[in-house]
N, C-alpha and C. Protein backbone atom coordinates (compact mmCIF):
# COMPACT_ATOMS: atom_id res chain seq x y z
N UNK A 1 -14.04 144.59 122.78
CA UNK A 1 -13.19 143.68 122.05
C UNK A 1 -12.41 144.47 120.99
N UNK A 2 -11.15 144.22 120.28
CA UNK A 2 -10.55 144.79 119.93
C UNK A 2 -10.68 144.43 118.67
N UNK A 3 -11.97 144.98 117.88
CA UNK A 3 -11.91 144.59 116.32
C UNK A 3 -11.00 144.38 114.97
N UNK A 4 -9.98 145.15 115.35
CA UNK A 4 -9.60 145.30 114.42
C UNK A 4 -8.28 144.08 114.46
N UNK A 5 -7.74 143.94 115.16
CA UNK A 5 -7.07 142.41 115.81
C UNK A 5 -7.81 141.21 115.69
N UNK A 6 -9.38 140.77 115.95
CA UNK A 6 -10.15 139.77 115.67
C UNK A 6 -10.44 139.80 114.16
N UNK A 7 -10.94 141.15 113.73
CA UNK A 7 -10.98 141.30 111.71
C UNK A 7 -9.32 140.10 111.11
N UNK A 8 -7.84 140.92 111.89
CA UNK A 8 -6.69 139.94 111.83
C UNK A 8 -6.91 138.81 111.29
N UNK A 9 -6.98 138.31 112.72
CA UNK A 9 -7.09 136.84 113.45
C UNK A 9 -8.10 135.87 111.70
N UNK A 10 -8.82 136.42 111.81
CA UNK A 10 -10.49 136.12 110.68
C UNK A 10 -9.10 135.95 109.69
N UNK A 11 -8.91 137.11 109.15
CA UNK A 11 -7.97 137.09 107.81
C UNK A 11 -7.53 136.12 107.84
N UNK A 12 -6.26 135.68 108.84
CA UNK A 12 -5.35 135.07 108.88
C UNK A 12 -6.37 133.18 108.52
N UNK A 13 -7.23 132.99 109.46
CA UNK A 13 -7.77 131.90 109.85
C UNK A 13 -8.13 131.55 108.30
N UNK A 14 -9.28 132.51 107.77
CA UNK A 14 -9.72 132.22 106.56
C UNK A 14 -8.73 132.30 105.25
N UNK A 15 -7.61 132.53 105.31
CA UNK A 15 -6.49 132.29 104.17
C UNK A 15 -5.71 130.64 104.37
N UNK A 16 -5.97 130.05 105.78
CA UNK A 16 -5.32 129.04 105.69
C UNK A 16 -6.18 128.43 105.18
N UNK A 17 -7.46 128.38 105.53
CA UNK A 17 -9.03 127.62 104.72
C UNK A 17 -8.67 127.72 103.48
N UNK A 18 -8.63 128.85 102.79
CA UNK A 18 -8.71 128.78 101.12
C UNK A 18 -7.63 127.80 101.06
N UNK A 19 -6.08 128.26 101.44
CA UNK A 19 -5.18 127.22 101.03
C UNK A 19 -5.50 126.28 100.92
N UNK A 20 -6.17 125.50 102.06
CA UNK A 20 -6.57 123.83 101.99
C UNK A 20 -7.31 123.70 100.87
N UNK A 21 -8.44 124.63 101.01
CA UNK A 21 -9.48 124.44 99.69
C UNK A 21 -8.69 124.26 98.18
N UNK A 22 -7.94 125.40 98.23
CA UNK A 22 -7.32 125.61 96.88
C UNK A 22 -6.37 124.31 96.30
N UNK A 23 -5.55 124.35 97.22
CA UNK A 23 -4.42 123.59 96.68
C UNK A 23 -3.84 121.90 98.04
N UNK A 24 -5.46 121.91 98.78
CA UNK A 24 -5.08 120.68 99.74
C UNK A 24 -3.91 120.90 100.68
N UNK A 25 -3.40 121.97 101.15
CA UNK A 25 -2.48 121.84 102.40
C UNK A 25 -2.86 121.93 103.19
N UNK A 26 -2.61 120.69 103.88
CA UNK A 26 -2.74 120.99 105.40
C UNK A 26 -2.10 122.08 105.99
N UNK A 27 -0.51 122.05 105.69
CA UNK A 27 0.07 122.85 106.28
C UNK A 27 -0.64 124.37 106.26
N UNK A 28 -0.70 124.79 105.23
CA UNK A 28 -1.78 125.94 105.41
C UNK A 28 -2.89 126.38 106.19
N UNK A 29 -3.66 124.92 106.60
CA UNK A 29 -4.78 125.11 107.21
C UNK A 29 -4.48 125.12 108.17
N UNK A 30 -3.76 124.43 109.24
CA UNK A 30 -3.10 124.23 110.36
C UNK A 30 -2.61 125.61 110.80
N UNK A 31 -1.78 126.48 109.83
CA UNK A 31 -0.81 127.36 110.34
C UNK A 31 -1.65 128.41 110.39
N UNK A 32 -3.06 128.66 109.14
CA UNK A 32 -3.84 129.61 109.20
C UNK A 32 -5.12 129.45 110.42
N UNK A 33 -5.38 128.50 110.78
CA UNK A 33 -6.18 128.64 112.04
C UNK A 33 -5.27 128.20 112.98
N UNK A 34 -4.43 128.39 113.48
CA UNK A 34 -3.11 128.27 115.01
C UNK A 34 -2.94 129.81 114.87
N UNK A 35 -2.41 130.32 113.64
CA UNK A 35 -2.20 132.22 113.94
C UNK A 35 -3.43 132.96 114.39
N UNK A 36 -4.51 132.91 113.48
CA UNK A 36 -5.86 133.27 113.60
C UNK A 36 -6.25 133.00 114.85
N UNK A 37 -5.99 131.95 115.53
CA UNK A 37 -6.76 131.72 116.37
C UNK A 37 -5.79 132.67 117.55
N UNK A 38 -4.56 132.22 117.72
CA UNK A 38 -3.71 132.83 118.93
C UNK A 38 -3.77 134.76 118.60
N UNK A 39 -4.16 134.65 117.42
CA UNK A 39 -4.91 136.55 117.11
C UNK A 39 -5.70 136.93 117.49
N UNK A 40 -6.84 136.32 117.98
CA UNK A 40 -7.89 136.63 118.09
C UNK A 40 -7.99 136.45 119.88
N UNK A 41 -7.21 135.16 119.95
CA UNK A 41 -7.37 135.05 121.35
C UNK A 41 -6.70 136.50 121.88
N UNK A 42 -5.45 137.01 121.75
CA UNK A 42 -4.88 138.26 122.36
C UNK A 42 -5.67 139.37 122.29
N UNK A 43 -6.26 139.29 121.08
CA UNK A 43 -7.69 140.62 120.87
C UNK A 43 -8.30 139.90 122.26
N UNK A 44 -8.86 139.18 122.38
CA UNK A 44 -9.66 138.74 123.81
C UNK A 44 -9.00 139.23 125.28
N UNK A 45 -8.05 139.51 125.41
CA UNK A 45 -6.91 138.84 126.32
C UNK A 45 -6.95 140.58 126.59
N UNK A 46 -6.44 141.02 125.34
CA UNK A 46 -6.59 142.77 125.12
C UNK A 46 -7.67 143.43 126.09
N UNK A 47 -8.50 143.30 125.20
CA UNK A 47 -10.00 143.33 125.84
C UNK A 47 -9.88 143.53 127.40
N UNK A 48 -9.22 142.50 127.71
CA UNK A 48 -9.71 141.91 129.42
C UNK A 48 -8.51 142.95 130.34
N UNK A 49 -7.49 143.22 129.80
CA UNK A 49 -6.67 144.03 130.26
C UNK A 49 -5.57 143.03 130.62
N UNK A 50 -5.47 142.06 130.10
CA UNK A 50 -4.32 141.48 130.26
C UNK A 50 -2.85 141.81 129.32
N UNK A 51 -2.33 141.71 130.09
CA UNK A 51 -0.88 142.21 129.11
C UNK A 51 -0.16 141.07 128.20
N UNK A 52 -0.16 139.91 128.29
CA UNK A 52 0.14 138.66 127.56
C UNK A 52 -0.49 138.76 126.26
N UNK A 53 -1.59 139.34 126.16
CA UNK A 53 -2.62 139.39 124.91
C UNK A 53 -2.02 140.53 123.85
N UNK A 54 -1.20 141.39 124.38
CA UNK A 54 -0.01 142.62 123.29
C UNK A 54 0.96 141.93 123.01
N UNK A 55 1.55 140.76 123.60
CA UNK A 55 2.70 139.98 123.18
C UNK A 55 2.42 138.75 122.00
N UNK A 56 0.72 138.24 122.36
CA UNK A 56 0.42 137.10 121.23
C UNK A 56 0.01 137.66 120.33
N UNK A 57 -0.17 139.09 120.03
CA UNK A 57 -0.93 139.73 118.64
C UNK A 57 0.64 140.03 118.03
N UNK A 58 1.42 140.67 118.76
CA UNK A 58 2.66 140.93 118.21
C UNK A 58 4.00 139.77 117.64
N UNK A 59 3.82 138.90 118.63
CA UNK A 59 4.64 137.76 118.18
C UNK A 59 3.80 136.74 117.06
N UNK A 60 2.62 137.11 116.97
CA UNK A 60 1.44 136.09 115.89
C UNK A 60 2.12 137.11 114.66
N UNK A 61 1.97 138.46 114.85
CA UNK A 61 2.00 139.37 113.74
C UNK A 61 3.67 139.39 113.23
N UNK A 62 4.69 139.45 113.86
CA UNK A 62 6.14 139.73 113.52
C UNK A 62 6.32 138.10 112.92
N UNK A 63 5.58 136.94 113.46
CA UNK A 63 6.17 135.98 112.87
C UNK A 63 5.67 135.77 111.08
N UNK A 64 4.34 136.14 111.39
CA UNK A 64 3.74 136.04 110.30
C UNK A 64 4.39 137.45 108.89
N UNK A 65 4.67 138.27 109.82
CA UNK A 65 5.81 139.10 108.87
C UNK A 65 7.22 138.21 108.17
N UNK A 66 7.53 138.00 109.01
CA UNK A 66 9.01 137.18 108.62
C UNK A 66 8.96 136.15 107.88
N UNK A 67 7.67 135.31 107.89
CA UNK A 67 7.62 134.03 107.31
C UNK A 67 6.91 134.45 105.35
N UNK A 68 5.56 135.18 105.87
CA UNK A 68 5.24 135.45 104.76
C UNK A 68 6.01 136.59 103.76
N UNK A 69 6.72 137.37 104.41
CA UNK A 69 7.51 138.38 103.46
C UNK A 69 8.43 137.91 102.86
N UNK A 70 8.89 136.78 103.42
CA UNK A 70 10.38 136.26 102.86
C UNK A 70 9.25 135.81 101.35
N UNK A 71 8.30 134.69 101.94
CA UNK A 71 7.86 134.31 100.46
C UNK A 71 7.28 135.32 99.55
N UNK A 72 6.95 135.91 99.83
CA UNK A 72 6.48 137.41 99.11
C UNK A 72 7.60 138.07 98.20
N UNK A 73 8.80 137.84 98.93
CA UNK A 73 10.12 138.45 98.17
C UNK A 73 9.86 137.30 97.08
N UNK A 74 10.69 136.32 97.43
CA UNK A 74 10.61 135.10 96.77
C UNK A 74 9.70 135.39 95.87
N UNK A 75 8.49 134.90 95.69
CA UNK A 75 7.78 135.04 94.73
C UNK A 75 6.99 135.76 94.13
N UNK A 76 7.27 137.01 94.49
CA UNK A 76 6.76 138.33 93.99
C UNK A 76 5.29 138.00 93.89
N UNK A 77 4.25 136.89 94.23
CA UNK A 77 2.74 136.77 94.54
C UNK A 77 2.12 138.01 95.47
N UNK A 78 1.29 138.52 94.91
CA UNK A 78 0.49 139.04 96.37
C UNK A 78 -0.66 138.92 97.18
N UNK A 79 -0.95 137.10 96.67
CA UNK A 79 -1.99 136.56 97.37
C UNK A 79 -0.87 135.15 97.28
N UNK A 80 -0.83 134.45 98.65
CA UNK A 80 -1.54 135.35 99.79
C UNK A 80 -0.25 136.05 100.25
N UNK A 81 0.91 135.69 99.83
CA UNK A 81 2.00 135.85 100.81
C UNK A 81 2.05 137.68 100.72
N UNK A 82 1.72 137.85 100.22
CA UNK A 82 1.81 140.05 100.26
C UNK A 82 1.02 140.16 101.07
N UNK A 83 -0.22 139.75 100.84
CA UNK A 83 -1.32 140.62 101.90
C UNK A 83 -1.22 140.17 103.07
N UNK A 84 -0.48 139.24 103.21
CA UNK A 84 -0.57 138.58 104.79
C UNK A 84 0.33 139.22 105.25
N UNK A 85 1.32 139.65 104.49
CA UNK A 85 2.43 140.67 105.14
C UNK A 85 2.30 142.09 105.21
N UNK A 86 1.51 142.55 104.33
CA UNK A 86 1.11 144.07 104.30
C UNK A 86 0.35 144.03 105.96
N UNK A 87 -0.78 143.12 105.75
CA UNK A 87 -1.48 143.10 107.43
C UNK A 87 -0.58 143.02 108.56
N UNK A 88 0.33 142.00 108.56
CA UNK A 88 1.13 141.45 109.37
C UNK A 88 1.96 142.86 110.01
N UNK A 89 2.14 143.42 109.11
CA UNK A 89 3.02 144.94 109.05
C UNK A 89 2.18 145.79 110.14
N UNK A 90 1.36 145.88 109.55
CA UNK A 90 -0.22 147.25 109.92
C UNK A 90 -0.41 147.00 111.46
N UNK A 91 -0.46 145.27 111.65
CA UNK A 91 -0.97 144.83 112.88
C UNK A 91 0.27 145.18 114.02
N UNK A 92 1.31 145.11 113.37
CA UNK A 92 2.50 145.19 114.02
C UNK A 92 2.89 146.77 114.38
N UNK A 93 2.73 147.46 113.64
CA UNK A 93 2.58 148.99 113.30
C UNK A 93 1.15 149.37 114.33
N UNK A 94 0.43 148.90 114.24
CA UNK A 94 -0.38 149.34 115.27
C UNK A 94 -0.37 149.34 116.55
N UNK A 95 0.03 147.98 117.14
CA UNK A 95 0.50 148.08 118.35
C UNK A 95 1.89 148.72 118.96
N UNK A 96 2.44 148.80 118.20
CA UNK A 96 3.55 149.50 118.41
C UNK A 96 3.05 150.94 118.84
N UNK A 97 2.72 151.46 117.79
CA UNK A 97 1.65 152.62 117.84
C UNK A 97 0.95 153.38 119.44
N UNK A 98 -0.03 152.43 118.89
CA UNK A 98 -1.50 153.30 119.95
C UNK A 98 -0.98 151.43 121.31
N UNK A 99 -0.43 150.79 121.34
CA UNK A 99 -0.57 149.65 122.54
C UNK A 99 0.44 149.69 123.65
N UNK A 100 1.61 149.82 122.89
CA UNK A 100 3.06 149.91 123.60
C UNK A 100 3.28 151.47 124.06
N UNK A 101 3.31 151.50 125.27
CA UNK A 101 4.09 152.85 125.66
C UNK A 101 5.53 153.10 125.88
N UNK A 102 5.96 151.76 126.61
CA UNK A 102 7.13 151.86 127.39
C UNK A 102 8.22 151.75 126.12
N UNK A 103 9.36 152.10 126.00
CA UNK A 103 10.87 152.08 125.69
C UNK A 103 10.82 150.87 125.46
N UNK A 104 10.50 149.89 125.99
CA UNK A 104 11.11 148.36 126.46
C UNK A 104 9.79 148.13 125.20
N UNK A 105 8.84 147.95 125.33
CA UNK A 105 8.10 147.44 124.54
C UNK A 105 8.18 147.76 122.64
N UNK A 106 8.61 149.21 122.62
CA UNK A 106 8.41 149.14 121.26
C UNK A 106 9.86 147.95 120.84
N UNK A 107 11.30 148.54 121.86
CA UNK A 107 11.93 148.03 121.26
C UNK A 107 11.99 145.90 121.09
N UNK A 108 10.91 145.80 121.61
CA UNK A 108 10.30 144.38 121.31
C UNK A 108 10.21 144.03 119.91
N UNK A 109 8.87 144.92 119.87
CA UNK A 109 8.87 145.14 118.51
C UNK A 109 9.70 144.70 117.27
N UNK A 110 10.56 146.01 117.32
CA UNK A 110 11.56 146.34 116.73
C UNK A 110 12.51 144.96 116.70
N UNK A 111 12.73 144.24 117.46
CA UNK A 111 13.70 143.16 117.71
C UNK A 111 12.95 141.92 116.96
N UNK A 112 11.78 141.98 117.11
CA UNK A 112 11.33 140.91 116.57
C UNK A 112 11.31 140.70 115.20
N UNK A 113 11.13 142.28 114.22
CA UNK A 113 11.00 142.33 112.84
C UNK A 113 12.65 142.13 112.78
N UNK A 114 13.25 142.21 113.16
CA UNK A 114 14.89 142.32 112.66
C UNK A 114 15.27 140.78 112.69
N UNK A 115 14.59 140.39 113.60
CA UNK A 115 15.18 138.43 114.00
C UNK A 115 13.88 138.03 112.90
N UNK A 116 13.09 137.84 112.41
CA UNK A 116 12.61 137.73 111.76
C UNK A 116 12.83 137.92 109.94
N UNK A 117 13.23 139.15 109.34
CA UNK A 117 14.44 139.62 108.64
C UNK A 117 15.19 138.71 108.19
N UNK A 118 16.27 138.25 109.36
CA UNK A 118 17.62 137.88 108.93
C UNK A 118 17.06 135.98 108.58
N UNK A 119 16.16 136.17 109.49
CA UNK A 119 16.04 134.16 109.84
C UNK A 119 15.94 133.48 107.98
């Protein structure tokens, strides 16, 4: 299993928990166990040698870049919206890394942080 993608997934899941806890959003809780969970599932997916499972860690991770960095700019906080993006980064940076070989894949990647960016 691909620990360090399920460790993710955990992060992600357990920051939407606090939100609810903290300050009652649903929306938080909802969005933090739907990422977490579709993170963890691709760590699974990984695992198994399926290739769909590098696209849900990366599209879980580039979205969660784009969404939380913007608020991170915005509000210069670094809980949670920094650390979810510092990870979001790492996770994204990793597969790029050591997951993606092909041409076509990094520039996935790459496309996704840029549409993400501008949105």
């Amino acid at each position: 299993m691909d620990l360090a993608t399920v460790a993710y997934g955990l992060c992600v899941a357990a920051g939407g928990v606090a939100g609810y806890m903290k300050a009652g959003s649903t929306a938080s809780l909802a969005a933090g166990l739907t990422f977490g969970g579709v993170a963890i599932l691709g760590a699974y997916l990984v695992s198994n040698n399926q290739p769909v499972g590098h696209y849900l860690v990366v599209g879980t991770a580039g979205t969660l870049t784009g969404v939380m960095g913007r608020r991170f700019m915005n509000s210069g906080k670094m809980m949670p919206a920094g650390v979810v993006t510092i990870l979001s980064v790492a996770m994204l940076g990793r597969y790029a890394y050591n997951k993606f070989s092909s041409a076509r894949c990094v520039c996935f990647v790459i496309i996704i942080i840029i549409i993400n960016i501008k949105i």
